[in-house]
Protein backbone atom coordinates (compact mmCIF):
# COMPACT_ATOMS: atom_id res chain seq x y z
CA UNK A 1 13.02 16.79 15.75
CA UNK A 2 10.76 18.82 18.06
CA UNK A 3 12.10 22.08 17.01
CA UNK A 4 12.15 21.11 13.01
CA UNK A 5 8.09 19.99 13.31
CA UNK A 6 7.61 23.39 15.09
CA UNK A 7 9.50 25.51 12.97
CA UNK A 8 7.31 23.74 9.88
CA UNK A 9 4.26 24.28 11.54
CA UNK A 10 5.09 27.91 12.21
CA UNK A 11 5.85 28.55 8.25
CA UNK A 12 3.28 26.59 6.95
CA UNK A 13 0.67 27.35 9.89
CA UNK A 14 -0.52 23.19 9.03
CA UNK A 15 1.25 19.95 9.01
CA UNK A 16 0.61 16.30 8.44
CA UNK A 17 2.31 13.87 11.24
CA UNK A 18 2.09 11.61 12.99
CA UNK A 19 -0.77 11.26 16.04
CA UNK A 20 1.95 10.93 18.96
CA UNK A 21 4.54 13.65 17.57
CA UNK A 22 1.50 16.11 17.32
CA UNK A 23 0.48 15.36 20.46
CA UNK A 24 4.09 15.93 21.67
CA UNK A 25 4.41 19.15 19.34
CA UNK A 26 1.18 21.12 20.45
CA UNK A 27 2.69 22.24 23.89
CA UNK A 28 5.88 23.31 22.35
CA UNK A 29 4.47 25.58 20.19
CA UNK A 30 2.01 27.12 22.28
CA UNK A 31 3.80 28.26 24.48
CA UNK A 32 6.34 29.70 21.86
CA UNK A 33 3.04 31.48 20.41
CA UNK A 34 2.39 32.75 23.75
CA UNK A 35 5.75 33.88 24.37
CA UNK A 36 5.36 36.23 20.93
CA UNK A 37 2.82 37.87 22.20
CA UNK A 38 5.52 40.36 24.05
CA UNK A 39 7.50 42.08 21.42
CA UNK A 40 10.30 42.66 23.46
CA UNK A 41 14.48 41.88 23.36
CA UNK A 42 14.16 39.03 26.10
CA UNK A 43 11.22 37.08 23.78
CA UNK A 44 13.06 37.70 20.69
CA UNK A 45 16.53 35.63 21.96
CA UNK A 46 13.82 33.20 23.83
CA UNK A 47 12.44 32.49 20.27
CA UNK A 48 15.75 32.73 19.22
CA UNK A 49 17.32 30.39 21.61
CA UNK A 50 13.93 27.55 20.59
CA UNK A 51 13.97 27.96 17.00
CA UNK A 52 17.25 28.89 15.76
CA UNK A 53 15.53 30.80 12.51
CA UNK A 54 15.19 34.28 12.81
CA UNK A 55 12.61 34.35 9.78
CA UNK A 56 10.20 31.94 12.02
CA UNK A 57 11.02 34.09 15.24
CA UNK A 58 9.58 37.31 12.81
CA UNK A 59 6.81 35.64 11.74
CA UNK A 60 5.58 34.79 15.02
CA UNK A 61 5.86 38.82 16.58
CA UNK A 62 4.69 40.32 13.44
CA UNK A 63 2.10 38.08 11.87
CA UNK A 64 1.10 34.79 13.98
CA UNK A 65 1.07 36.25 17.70
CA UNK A 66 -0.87 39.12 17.22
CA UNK A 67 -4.14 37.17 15.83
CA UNK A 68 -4.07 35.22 19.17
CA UNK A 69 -3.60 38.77 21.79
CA UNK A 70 -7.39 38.27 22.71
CA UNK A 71 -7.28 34.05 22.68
CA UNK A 72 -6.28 32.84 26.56
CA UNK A 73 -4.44 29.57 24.40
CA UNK A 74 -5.65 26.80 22.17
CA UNK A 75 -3.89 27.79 19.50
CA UNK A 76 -3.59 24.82 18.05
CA UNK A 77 -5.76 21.89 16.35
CA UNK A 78 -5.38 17.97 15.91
CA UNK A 79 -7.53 16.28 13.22
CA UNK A 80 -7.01 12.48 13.25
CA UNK A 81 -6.95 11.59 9.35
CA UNK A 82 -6.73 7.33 9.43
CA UNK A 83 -3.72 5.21 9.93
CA UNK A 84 -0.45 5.40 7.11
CA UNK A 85 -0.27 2.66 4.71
CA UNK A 86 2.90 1.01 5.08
CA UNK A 87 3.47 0.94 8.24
CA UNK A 88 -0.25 1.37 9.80
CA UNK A 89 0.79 4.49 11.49
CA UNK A 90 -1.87 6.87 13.44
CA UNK A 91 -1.52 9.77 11.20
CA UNK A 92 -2.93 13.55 12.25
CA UNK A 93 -3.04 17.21 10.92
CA UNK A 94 -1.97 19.64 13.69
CA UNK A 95 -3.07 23.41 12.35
CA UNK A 96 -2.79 26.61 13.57
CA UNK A 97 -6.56 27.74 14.83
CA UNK A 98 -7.81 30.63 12.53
C-alpha cells in the first residue's frame, strides 16, 4: 500500500489520504527523493527495487530530484483538511513542496 501511495504521490506530486497513512508515507518518499538526487546505476535499481515503475523512477532523476539539489529535506507537506464523512476519518493532503 506504501509503495502504491508513493508512486501516486510521485506522478501526481499531491494526494488526498488519510492523516495516519500520510504520516506513514512522508518518510518513504523522502528518502526516495533524496536517493534521486545521484543519477547513478546503483540509485536507479534502488528506485527500481522501491517502486517497481520505471516511468516514476525517471521522473524522480530527471524532473522531481533536481528542484530539491539545494533543499537539505522537507520535501514534503501535510495539510489536515477535516474528518471523512462516512466513516469520520482524519483526512490530509500530503504535497510535494514547490
Amino acid at each position: 500500500m506504501l509503495k502504491n501511495l508513493a508512486k501516486s504521490l510521485l506522478l501526481h506530486e499531491k494526494i488526498e489520504t488519510t492523516e495516519a497513512k500520510a504520516k506513514e508515507l512522508r518518510p518513504y518518499v523522502e528518502r526516495l527523493i533524496t536517493r534521486g538526487r545521484t543519477d547513478s546505476i546503483h540509485s536507479r535499481r534502488i528506485l527500481l527495487s522501491r517502486l517497481n515503475d520505471p516511468l516514476v523512477v525517471e521522473k524522480i532523476i530527471k524532473k522531481i530530484s533536481p528542484k530539491y539539489k539545494e533543499r537539505k529535506g522537507g520535501y514534503t507537506r501535510i495539510i489536515k483538511t477535516g474528518l471523512r464523512t462516512g466513516d469520520n476519518a482524519k483526512m490530509a493532503v500530503i504535497e510535494l513542496v514547490q
